[in-house]
N, C-alpha and C. Protein backbone atom coordinates (compact mmCIF):
# COMPACT_ATOMS: atom_id res chain seq x y z
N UNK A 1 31.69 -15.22 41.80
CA UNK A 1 30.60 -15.77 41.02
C UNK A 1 31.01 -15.77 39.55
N UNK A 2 30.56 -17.27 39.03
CA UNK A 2 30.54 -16.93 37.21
C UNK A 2 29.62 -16.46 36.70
N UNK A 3 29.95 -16.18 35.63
CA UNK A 3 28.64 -15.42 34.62
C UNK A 3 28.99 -16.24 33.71
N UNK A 4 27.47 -16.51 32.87
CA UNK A 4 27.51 -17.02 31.67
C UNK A 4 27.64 -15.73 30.86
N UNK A 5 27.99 -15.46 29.76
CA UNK A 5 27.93 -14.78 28.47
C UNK A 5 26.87 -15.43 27.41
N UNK A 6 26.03 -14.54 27.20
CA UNK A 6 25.08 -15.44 25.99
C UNK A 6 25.56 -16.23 25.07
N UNK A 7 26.80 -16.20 24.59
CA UNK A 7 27.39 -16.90 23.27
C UNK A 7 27.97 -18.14 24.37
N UNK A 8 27.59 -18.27 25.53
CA UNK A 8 28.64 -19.32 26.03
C UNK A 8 29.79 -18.97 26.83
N UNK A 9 30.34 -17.70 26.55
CA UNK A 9 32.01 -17.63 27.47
C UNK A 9 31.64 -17.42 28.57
N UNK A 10 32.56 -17.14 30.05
CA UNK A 10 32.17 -16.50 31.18
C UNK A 10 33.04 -15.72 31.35
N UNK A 11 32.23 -15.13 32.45
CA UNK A 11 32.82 -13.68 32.63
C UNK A 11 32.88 -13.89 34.44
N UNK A 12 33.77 -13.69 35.05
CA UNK A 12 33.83 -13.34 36.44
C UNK A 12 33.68 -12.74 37.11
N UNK A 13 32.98 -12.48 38.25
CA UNK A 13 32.39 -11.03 38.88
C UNK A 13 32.78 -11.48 40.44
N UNK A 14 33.04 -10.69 40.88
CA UNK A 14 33.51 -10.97 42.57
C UNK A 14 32.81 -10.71 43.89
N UNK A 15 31.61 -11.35 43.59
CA UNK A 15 30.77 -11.35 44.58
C UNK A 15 29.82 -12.49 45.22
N UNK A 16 29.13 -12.36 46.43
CA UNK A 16 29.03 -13.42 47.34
C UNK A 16 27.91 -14.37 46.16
N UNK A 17 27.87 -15.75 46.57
CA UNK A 17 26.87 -16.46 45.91
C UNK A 17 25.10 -16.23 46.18
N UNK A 18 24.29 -15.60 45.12
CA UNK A 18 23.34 -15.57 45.41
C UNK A 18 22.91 -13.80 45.47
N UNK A 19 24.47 -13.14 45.43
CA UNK A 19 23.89 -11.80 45.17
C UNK A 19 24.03 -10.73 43.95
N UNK A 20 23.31 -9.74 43.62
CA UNK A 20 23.01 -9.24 42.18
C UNK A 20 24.54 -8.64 41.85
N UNK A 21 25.37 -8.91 40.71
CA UNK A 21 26.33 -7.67 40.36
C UNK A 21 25.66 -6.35 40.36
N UNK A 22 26.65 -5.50 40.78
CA UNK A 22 26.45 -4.25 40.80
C UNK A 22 27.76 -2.90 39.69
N UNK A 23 27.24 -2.11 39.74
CA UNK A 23 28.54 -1.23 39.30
C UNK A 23 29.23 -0.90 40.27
N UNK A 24 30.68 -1.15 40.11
CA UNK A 24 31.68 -1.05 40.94
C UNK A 24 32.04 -2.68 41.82
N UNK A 25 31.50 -3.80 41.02
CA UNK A 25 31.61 -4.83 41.91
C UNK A 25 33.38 -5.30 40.78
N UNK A 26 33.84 -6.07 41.55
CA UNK A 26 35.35 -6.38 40.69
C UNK A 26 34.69 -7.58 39.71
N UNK A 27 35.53 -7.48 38.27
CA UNK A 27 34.62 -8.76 37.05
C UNK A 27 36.09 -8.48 36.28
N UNK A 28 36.46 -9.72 35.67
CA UNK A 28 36.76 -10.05 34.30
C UNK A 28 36.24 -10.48 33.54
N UNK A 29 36.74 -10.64 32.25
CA UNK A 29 37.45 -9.98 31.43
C UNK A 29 36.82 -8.37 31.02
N UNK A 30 37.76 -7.31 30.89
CA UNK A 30 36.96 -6.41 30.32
C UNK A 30 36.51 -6.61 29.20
N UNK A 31 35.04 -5.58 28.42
CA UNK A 31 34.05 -5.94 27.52
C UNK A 31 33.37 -5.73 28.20
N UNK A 32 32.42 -5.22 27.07
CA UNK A 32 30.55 -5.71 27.12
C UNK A 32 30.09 -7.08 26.43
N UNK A 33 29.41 -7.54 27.97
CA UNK A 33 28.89 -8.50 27.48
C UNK A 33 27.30 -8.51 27.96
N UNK A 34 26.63 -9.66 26.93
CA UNK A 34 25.26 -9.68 27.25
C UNK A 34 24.98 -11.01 28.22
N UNK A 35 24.48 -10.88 29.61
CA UNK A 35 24.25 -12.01 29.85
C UNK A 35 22.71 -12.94 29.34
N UNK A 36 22.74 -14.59 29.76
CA UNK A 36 21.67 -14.84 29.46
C UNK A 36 20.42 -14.38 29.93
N UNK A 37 20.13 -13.99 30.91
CA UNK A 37 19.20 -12.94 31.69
C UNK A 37 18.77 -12.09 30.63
N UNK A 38 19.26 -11.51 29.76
CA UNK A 38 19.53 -10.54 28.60
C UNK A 38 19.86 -9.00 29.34
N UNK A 39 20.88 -9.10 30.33
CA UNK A 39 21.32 -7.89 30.74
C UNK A 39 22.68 -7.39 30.43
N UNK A 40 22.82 -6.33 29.80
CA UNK A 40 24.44 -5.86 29.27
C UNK A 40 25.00 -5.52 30.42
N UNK A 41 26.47 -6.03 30.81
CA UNK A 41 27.46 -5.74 31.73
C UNK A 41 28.84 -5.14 30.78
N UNK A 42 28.59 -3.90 31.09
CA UNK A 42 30.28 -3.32 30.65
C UNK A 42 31.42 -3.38 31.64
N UNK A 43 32.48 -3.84 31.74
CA UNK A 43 33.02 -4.17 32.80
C UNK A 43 34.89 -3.02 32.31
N UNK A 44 35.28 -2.52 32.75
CA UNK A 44 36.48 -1.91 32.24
C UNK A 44 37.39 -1.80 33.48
N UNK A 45 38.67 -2.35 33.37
CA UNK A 45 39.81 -2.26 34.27
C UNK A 45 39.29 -2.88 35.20
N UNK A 46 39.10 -4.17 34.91
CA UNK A 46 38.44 -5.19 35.70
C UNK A 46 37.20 -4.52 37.34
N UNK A 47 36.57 -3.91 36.75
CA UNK A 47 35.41 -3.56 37.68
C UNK A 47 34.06 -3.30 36.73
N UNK A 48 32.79 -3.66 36.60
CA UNK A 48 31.69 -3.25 36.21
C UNK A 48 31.27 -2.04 36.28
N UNK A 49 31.72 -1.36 34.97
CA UNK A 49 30.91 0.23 35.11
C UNK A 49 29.59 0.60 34.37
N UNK A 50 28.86 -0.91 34.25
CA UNK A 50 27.38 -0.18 33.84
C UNK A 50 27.06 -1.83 33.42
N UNK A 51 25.53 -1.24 33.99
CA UNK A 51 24.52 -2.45 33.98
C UNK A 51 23.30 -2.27 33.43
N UNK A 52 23.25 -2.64 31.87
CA UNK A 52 22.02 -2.22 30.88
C UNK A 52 20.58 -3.35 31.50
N UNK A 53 19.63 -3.23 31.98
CA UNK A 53 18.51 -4.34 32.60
C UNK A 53 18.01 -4.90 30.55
N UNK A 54 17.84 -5.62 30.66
CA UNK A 54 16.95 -6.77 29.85
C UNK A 54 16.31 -5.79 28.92
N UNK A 55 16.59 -5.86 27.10
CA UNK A 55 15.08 -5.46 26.78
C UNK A 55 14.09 -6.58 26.43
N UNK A 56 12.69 -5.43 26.61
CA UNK A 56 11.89 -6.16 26.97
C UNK A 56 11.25 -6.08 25.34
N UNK A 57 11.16 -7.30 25.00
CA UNK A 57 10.51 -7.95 23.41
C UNK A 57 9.17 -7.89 23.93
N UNK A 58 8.57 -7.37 22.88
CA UNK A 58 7.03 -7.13 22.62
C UNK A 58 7.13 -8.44 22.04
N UNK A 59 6.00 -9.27 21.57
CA UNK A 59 5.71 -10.61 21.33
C UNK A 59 5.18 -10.05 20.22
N UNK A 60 5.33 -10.94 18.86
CA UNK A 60 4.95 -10.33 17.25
C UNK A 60 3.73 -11.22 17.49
N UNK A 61 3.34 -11.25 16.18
CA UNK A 61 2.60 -11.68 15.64
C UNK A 61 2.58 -13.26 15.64
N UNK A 62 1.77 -14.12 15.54
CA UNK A 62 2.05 -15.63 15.08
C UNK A 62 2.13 -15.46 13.19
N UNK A 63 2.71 -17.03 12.91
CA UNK A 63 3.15 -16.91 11.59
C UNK A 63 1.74 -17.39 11.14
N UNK A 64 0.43 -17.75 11.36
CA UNK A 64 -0.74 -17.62 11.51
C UNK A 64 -1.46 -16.71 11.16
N UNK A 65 -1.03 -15.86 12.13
CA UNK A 65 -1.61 -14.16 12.07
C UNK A 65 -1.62 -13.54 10.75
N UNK A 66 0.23 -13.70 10.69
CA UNK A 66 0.80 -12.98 9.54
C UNK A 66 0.09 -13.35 8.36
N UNK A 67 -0.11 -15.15 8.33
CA UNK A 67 -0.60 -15.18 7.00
C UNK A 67 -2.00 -15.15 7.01
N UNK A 68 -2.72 -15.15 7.57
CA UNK A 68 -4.12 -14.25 7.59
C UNK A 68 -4.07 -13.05 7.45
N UNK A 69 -3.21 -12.45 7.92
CA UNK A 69 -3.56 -10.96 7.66
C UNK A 69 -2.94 -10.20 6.00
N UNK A 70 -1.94 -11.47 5.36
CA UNK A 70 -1.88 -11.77 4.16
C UNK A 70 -2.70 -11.66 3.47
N UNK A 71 -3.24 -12.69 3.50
CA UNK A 71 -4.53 -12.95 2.97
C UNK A 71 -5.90 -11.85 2.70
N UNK A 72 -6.17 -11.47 3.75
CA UNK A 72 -6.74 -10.10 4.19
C UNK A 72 -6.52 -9.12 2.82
N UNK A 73 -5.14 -8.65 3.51
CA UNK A 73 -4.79 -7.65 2.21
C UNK A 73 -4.84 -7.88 1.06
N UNK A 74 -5.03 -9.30 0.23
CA UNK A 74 -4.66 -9.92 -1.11
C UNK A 74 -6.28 -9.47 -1.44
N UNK A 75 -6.99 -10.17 -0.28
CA UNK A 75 -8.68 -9.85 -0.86
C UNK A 75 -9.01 -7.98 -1.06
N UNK A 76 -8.51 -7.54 0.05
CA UNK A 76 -8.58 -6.26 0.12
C UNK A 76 -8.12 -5.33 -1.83
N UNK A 77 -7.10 -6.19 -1.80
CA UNK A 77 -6.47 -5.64 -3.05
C UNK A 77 -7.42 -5.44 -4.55
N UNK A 78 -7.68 -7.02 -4.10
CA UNK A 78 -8.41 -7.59 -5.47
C UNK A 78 -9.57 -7.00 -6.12
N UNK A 79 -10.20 -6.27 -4.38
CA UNK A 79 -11.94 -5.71 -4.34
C UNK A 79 -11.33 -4.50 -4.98
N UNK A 80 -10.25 -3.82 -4.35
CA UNK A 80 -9.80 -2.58 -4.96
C UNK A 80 -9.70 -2.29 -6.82
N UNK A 81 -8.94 -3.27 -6.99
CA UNK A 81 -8.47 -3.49 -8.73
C UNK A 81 -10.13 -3.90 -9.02
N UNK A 82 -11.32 -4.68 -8.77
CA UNK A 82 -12.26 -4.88 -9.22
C UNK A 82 -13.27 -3.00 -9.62
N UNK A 83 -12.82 -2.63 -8.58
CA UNK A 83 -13.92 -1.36 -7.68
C UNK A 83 -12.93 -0.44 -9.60
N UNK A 84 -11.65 -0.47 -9.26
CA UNK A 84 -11.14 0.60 -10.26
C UNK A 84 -11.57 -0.13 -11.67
N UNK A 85 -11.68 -0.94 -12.34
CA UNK A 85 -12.27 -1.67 -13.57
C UNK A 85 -13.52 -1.21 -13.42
N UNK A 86 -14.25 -1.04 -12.61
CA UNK A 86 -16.05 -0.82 -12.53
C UNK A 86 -15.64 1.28 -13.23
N UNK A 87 -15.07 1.10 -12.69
CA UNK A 87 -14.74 2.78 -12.35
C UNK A 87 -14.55 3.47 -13.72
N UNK A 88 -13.32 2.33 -14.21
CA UNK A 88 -13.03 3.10 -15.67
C UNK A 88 -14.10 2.51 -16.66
N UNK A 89 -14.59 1.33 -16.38
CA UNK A 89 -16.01 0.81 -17.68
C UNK A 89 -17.21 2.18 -17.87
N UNK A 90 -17.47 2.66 -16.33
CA UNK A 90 -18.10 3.90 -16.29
C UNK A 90 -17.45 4.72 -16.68
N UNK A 91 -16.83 5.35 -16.65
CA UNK A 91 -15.68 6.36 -17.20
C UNK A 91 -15.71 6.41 -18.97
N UNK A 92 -15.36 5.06 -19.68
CA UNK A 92 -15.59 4.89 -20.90
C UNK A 92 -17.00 5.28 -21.52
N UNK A 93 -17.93 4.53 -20.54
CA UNK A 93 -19.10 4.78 -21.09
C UNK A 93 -19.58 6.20 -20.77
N UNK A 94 -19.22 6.84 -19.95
CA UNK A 94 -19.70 8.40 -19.36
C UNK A 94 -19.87 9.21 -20.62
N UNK A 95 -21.19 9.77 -20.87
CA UNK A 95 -21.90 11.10 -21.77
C UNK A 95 -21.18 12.25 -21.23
N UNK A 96 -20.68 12.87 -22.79
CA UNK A 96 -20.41 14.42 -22.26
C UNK A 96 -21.68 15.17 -22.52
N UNK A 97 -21.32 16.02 -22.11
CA UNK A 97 -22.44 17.41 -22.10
C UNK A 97 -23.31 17.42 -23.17
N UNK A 98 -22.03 17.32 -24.53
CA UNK A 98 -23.05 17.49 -26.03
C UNK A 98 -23.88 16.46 -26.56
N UNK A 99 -23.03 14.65 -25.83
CA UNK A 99 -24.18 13.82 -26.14
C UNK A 99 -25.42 13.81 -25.05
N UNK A 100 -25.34 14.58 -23.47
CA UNK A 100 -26.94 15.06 -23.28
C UNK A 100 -27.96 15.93 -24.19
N UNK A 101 -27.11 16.43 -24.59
CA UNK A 101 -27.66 17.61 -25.59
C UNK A 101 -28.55 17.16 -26.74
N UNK A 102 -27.72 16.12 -27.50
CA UNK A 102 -28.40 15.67 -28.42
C UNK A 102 -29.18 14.79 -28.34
N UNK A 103 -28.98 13.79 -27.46
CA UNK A 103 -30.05 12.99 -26.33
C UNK A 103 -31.37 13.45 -26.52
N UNK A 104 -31.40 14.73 -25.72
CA UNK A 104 -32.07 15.47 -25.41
C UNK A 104 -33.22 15.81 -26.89
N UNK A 105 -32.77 16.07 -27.47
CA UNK A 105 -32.85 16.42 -28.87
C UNK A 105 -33.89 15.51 -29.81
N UNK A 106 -33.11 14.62 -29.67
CA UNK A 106 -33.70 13.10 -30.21
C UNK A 106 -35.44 12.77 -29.41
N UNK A 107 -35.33 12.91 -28.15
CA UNK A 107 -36.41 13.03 -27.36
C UNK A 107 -37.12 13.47 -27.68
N UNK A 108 -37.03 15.00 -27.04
CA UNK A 108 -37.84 15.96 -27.85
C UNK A 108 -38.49 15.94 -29.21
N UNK A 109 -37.93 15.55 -30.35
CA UNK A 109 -38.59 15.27 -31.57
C UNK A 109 -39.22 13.84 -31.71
N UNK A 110 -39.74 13.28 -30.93
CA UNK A 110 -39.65 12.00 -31.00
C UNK A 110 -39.30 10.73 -30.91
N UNK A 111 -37.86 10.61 -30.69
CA UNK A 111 -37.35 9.38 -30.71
C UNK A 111 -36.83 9.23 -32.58
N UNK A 112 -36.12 8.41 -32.18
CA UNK A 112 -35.14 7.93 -33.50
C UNK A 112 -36.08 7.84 -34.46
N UNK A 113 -37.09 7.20 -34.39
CA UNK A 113 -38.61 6.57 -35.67
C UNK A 113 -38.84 8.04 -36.02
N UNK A 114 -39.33 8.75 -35.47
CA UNK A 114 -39.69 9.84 -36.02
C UNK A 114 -38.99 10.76 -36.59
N UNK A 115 -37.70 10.77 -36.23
CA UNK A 115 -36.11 11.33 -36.77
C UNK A 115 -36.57 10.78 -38.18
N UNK A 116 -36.41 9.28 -38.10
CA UNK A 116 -36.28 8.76 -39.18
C UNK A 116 -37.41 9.02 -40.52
N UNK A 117 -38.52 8.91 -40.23
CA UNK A 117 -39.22 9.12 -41.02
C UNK A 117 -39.42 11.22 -41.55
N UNK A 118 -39.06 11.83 -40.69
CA UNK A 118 -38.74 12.83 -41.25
C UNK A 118 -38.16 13.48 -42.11
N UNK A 119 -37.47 12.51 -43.09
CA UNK A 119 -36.73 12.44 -43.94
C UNK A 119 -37.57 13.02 -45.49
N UNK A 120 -36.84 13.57 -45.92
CA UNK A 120 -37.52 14.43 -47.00
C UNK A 120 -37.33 13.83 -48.79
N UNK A 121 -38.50 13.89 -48.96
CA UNK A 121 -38.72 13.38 -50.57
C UNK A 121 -38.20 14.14 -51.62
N UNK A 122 -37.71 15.55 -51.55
CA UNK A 122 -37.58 16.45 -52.34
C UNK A 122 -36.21 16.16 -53.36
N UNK A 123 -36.35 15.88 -54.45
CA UNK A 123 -35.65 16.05 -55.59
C UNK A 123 -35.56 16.94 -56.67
N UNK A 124 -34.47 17.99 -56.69
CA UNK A 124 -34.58 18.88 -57.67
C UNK A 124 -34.06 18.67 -59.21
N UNK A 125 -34.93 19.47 -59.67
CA UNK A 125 -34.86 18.87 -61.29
C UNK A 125 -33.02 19.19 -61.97
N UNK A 126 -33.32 18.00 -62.56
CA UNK A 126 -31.50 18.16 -63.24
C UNK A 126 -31.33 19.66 -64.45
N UNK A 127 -30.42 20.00 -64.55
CA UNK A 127 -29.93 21.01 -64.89
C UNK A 127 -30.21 20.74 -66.58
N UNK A 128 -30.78 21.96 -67.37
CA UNK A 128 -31.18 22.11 -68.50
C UNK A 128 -29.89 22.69 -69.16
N UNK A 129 -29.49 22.20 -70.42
CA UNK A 129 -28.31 23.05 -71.16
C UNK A 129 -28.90 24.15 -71.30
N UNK A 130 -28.21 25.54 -71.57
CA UNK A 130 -28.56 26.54 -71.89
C UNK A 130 -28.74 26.66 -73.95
N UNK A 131 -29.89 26.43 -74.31
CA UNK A 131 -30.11 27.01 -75.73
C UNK A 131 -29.74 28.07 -76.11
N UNK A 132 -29.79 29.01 -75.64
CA UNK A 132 -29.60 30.66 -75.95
C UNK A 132 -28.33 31.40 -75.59
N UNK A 133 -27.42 31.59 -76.49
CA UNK A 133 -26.22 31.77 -76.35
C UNK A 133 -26.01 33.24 -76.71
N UNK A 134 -25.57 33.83 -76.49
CA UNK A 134 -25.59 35.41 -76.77
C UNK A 134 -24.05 35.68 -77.16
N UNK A 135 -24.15 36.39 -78.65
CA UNK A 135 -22.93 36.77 -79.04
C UNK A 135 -23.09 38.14 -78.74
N UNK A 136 -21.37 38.87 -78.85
CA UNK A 136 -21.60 40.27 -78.80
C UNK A 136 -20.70 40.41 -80.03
């Protein structure tokens, strides 16, 4: 029987038409090769000493998928960078302790108007030269 080789070459194996190679069946050329089946045949001193079966491909994604699920993440991103800008505007604007305090303060007396008008009229009289000079 021939064998194809995936790239195209063949490989020869010495058995009836219609039945599976085995290890220990007679094949040239030595090498590993992959057949199209996708099964590895190592063949050495012209006999087959090992027979790897097919792997088996999981099926990906469509290029569809992928770019939806692109997409996805781009929005995902964007809400993120929006959410952290909300985050630090609060952050900027965030009261410490002492402006509750004085907050607080302002309240309590009233509000700013009444701050304001609390303001005091008092002017003290300007300073008189001294007349009286004392010698010793």
């Amino acid at each position: 029987m021939r064998g194809i080789n995936e790239d195209g070459s063949e490989i020869n194996i010495d058995i009836d038409e219609g039945e599976e190679p085995k290890v220990g069946d007679p094949a040239s050329p030595d090498g590993t090769f992959t057949l199209v089946d996708g099964r590895t045949v190592t063949i050495e001193g012209g006999v087959i000493t090992e027979i790897k079966p097919a792997e088996v491909k999981e099926e990906g994604e469509t290029k569809e998928e992928l770019k939806a699920k692109i997409a996805d993440l781009e929005k995902q991103l964007e809400e993120a960078k929006s959410k952290d800008t909300v985050i630090e505007t609060l952050k900027a604007n965030a009261k410490t302790e002492d402006d509750i305090k004085a907050i607080d303060f302002v309240k309590k007396a009233g509000g700013i108007e009444a701050l304001a008008k609390m303001q005091s009229n008092y002017k003290p009289q300007g300073r008189q030269p001294e007349t009286n000079v004392h010698e010793f």
